[in-house]
PDB file of N, CA and C in Angstrom:
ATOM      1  N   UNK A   1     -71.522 258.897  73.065  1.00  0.00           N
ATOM      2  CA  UNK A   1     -71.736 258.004  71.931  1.00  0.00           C
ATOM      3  C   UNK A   1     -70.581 257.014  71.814  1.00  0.00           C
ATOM      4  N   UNK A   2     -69.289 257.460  72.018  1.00  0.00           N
ATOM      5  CA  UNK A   2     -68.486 256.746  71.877  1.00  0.00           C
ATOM      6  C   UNK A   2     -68.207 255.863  73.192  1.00  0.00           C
ATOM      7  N   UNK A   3     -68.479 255.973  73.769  1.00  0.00           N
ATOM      8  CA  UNK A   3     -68.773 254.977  75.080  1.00  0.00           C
ATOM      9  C   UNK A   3     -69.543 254.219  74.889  1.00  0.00           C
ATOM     10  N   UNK A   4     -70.972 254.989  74.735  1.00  0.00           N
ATOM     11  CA  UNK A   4     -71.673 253.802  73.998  1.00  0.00           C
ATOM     12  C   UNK A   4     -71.233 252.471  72.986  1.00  0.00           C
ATOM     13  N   UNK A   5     -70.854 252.717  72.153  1.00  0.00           N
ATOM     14  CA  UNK A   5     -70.250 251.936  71.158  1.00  0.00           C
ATOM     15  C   UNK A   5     -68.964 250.990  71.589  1.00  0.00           C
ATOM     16  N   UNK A   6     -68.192 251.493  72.625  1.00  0.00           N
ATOM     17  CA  UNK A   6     -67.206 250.809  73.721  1.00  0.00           C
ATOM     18  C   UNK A   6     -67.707 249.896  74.026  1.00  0.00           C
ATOM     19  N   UNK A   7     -68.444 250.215  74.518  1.00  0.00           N
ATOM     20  CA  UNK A   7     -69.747 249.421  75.585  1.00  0.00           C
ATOM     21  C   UNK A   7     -69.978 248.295  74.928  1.00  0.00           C
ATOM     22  N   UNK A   8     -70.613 248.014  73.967  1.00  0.00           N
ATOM     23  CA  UNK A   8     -70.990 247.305  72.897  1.00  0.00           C
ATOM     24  C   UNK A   8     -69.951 246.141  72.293  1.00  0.00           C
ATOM     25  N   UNK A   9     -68.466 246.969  71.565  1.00  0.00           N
ATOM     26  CA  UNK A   9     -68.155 246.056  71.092  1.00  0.00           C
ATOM     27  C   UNK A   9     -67.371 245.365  72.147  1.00  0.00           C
ATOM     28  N   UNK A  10     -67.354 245.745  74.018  1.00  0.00           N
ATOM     29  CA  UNK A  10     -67.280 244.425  74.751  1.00  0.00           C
ATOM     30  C   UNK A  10     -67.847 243.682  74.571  1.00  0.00           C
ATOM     31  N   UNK A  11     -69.438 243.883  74.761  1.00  0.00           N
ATOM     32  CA  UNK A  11     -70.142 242.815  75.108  1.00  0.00           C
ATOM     33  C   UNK A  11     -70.143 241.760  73.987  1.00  0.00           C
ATOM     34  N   UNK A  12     -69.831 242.495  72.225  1.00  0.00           N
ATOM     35  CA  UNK A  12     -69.800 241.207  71.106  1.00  0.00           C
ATOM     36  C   UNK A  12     -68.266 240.399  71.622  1.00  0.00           C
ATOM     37  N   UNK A  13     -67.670 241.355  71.887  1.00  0.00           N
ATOM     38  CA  UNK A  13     -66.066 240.193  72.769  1.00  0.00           C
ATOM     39  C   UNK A  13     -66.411 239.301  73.688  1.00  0.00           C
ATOM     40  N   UNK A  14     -66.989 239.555  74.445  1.00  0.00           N
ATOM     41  CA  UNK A  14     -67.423 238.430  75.599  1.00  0.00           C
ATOM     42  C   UNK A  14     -68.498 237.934  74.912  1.00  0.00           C
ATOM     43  N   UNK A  15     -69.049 238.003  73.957  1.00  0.00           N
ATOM     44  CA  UNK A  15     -70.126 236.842  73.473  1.00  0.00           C
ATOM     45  C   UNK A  15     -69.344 236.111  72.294  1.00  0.00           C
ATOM     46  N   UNK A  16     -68.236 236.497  72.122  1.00  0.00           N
ATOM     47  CA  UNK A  16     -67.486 235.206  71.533  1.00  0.00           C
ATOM     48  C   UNK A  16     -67.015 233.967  72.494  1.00  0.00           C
ATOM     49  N   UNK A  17     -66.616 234.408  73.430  1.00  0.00           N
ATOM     50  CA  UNK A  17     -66.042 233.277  74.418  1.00  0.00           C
ATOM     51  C   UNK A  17     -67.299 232.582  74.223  1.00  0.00           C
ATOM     52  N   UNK A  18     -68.610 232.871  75.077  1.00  0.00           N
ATOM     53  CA  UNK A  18     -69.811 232.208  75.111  1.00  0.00           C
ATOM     54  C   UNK A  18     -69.903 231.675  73.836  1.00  0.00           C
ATOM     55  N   UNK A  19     -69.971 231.734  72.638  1.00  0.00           N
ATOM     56  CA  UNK A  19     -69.870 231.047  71.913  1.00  0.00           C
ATOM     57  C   UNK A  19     -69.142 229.963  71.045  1.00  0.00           C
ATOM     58  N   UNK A  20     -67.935 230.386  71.775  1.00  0.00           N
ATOM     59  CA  UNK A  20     -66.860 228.926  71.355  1.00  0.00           C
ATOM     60  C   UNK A  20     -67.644 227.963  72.906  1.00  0.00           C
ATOM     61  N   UNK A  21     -68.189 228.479  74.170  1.00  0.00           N
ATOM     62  CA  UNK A  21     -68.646 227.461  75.123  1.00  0.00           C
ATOM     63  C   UNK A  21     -69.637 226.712  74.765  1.00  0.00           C
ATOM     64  N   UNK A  22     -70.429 227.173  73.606  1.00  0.00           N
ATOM     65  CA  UNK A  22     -72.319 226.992  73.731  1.00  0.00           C
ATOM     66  C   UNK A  22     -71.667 225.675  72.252  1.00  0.00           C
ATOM     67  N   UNK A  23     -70.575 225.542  72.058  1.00  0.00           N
ATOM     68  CA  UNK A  23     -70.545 224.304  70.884  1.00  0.00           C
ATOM     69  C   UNK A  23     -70.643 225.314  69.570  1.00  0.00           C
ATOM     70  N   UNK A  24     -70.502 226.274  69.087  1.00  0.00           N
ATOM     71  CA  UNK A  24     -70.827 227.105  67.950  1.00  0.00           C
ATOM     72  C   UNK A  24     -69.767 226.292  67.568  1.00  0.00           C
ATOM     73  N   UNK A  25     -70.006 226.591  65.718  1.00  0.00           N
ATOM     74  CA  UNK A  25     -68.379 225.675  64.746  1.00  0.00           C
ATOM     75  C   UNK A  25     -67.592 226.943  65.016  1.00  0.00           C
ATOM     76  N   UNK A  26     -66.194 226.609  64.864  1.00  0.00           N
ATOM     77  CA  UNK A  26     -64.933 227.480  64.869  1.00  0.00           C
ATOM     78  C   UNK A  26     -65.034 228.374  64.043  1.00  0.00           C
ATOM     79  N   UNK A  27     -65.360 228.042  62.321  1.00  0.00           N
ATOM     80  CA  UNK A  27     -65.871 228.554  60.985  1.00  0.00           C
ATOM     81  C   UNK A  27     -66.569 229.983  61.767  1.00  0.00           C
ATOM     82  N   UNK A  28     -67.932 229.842  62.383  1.00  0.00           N
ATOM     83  CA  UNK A  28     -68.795 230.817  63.071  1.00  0.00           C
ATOM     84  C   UNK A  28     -67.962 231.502  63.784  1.00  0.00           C
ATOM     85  N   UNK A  29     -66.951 231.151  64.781  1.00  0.00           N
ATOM     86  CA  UNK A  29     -66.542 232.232  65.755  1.00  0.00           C
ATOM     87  C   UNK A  29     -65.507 232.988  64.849  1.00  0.00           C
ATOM     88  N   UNK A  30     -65.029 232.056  63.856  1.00  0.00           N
ATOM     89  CA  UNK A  30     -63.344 233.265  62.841  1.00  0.00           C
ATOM     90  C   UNK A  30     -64.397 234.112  62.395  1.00  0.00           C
ATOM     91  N   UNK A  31     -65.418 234.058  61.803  1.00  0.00           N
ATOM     92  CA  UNK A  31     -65.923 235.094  61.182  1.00  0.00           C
ATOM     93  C   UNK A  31     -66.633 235.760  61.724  1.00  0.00           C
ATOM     94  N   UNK A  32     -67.372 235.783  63.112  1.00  0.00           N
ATOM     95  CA  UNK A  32     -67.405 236.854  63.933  1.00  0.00           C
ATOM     96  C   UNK A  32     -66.685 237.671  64.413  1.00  0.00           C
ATOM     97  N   UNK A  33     -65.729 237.005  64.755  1.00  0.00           N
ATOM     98  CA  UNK A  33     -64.148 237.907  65.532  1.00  0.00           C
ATOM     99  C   UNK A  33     -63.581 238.891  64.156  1.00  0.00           C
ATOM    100  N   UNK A  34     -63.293 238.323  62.802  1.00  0.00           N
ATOM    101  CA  UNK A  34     -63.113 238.876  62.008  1.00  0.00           C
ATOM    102  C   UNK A  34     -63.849 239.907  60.996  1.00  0.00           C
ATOM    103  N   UNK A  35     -65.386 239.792  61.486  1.00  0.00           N
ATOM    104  CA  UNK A  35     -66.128 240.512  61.514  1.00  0.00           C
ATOM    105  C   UNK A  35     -66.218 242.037  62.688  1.00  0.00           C
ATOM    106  N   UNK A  36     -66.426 241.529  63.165  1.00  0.00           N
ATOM    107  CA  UNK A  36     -65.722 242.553  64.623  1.00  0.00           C
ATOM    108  C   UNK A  36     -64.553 243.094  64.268  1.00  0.00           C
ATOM    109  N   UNK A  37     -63.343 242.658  64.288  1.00  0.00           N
ATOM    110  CA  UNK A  37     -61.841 243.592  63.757  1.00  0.00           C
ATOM    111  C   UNK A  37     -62.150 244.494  63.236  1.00  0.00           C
ATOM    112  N   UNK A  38     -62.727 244.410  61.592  1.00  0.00           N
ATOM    113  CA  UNK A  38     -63.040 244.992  60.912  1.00  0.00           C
ATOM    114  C   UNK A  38     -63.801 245.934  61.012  1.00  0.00           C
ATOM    115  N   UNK A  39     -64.880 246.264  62.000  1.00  0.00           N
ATOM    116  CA  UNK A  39     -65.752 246.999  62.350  1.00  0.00           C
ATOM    117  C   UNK A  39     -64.946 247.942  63.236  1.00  0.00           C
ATOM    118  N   UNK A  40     -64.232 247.273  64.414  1.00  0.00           N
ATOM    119  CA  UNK A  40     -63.944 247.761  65.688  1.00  0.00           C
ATOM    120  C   UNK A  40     -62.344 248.833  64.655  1.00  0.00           C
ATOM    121  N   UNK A  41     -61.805 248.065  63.678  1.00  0.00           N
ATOM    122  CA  UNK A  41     -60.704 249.057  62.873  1.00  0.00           C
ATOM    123  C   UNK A  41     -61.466 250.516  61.690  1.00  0.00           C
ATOM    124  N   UNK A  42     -62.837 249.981  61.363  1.00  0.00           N
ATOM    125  CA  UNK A  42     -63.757 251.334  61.175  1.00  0.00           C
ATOM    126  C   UNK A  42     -63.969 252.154  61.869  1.00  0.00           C
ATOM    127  N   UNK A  43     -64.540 251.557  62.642  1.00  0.00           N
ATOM    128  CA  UNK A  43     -64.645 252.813  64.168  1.00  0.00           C
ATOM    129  C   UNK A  43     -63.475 253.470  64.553  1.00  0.00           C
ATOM    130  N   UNK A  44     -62.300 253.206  64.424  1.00  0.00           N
ATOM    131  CA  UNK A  44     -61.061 254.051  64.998  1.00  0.00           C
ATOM    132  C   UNK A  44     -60.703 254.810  63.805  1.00  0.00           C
ATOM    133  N   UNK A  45     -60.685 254.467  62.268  1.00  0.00           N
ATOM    134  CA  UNK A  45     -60.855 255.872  61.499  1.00  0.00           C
ATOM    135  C   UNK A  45     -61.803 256.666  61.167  1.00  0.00           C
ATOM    136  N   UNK A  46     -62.665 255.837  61.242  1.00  0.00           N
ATOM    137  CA  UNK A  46     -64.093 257.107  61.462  1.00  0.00           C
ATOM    138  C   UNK A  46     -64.448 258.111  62.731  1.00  0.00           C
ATOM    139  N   UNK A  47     -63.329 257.555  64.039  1.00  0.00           N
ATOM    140  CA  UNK A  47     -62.934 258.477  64.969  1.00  0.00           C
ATOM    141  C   UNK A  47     -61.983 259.463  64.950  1.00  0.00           C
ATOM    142  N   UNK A  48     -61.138 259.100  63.819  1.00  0.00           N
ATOM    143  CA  UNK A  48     -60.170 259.541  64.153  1.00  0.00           C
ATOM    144  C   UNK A  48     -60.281 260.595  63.120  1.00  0.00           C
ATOM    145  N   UNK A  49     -61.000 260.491  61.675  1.00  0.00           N
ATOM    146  CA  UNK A  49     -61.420 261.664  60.768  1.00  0.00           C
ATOM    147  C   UNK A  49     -62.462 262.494  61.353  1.00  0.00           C
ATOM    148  N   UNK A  50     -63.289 262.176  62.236  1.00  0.00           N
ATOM    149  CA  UNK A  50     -64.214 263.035  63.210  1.00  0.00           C
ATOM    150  C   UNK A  50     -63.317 264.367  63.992  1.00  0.00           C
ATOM    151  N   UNK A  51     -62.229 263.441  64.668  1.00  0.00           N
ATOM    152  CA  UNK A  51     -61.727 264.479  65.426  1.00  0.00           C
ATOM    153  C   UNK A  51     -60.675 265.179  64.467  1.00  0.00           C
ATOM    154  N   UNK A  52     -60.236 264.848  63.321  1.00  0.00           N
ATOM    155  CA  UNK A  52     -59.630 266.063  62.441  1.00  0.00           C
ATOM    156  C   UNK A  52     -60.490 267.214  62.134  1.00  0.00           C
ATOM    157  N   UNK A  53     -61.510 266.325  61.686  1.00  0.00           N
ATOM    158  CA  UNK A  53     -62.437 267.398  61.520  1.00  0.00           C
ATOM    159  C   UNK A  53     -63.135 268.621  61.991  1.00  0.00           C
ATOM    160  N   UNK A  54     -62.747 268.204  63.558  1.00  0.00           N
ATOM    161  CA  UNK A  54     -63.599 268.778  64.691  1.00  0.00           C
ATOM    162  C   UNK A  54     -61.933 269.813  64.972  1.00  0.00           C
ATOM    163  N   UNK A  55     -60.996 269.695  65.006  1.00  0.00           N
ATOM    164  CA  UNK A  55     -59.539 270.112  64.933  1.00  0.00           C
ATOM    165  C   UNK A  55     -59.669 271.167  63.719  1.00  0.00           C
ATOM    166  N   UNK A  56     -59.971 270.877  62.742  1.00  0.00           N
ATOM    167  CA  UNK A  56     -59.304 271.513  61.349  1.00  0.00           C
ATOM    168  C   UNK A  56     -60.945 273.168  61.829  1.00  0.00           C
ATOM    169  N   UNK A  57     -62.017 272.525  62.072  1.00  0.00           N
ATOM    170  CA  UNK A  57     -63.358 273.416  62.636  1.00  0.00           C
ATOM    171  C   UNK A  57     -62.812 274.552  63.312  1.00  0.00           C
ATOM    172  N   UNK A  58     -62.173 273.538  64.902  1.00  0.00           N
ATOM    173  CA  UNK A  58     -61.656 274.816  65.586  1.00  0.00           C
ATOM    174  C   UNK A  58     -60.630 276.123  65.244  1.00  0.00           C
ATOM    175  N   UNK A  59     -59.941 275.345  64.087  1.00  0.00           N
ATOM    176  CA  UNK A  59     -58.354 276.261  63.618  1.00  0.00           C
ATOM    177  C   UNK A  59     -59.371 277.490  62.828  1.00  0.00           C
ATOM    178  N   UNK A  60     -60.107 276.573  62.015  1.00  0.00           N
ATOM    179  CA  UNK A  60     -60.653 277.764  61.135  1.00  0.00           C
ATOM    180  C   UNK A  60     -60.904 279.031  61.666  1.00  0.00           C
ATOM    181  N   UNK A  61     -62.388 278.184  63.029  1.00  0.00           N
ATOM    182  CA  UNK A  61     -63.296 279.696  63.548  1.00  0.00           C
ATOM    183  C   UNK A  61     -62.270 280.081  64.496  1.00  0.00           C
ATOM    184  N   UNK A  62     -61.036 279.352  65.660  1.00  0.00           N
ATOM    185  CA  UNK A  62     -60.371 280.622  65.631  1.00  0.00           C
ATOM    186  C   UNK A  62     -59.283 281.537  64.798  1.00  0.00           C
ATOM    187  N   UNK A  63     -59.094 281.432  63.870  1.00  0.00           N
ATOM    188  CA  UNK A  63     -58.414 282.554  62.546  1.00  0.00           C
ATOM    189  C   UNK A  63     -59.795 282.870  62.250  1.00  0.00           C
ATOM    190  N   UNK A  64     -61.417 282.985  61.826  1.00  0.00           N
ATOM    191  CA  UNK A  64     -61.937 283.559  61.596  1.00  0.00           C
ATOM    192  C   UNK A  64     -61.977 285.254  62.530  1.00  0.00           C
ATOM    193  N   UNK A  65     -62.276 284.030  63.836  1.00  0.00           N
ATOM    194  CA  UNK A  65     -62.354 285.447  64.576  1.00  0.00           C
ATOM    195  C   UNK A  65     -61.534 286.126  65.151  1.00  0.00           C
ATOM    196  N   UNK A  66     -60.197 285.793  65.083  1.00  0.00           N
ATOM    197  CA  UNK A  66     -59.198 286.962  65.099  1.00  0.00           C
ATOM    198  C   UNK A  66     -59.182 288.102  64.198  1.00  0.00           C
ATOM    199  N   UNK A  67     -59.467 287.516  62.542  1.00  0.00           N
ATOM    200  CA  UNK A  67     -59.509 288.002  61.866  1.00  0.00           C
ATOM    201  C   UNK A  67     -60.781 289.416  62.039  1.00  0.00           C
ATOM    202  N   UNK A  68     -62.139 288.831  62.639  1.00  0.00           N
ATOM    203  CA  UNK A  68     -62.690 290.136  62.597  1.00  0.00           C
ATOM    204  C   UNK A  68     -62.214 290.660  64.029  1.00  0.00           C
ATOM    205  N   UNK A  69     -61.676 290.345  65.354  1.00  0.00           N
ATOM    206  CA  UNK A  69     -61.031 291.293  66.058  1.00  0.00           C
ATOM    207  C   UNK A  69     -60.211 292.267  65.545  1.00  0.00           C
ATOM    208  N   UNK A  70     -59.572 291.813  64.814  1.00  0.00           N
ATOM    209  CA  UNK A  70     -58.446 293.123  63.903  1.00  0.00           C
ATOM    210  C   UNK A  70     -59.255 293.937  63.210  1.00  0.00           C
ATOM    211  N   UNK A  71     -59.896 293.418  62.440  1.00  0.00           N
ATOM    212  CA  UNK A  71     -61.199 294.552  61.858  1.00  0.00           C
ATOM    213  C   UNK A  71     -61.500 295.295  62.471  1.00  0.00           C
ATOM    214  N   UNK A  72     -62.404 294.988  63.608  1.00  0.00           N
ATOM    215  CA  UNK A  72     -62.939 295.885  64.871  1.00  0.00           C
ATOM    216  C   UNK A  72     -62.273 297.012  65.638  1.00  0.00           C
TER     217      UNK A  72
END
């Protein structure tokens, strides 16, 4: 998934160049690019609270199941 999404916000990067070529106004390309930042700086904390999350998951279930090894 996250490749996927890599993938992607190249291709909106290289369709800015093409669009400062194709005559687009400047106005259009700041607010795509700055549109993009903004997205592409979402995606790196919404990655980056994923993998706490996925971190804080693993700590738990392993202290869960130590915890019932000692039981056992």
């Amino acid at each position: 998934l996250t490749h996927k999404i890599l993938v992607l916000f190249l291709a909106i990067e290289q369709s800015f160049d093409q669009g400062e070529n194709a005559n687009r106004t400047s106005v259009d390309v700041r607010i795509r690019k700055t549109q993009h930042s903004v997205l592409a700086h979402k995606f790196v904390e919404v990655m980056t609270e994923y993998n706490e999350t996925q971190t804080l998951f693993r700590e738990r279930s392993k202290d869960r199941i130590q915890r019932q090894l000692e039981i056992s």
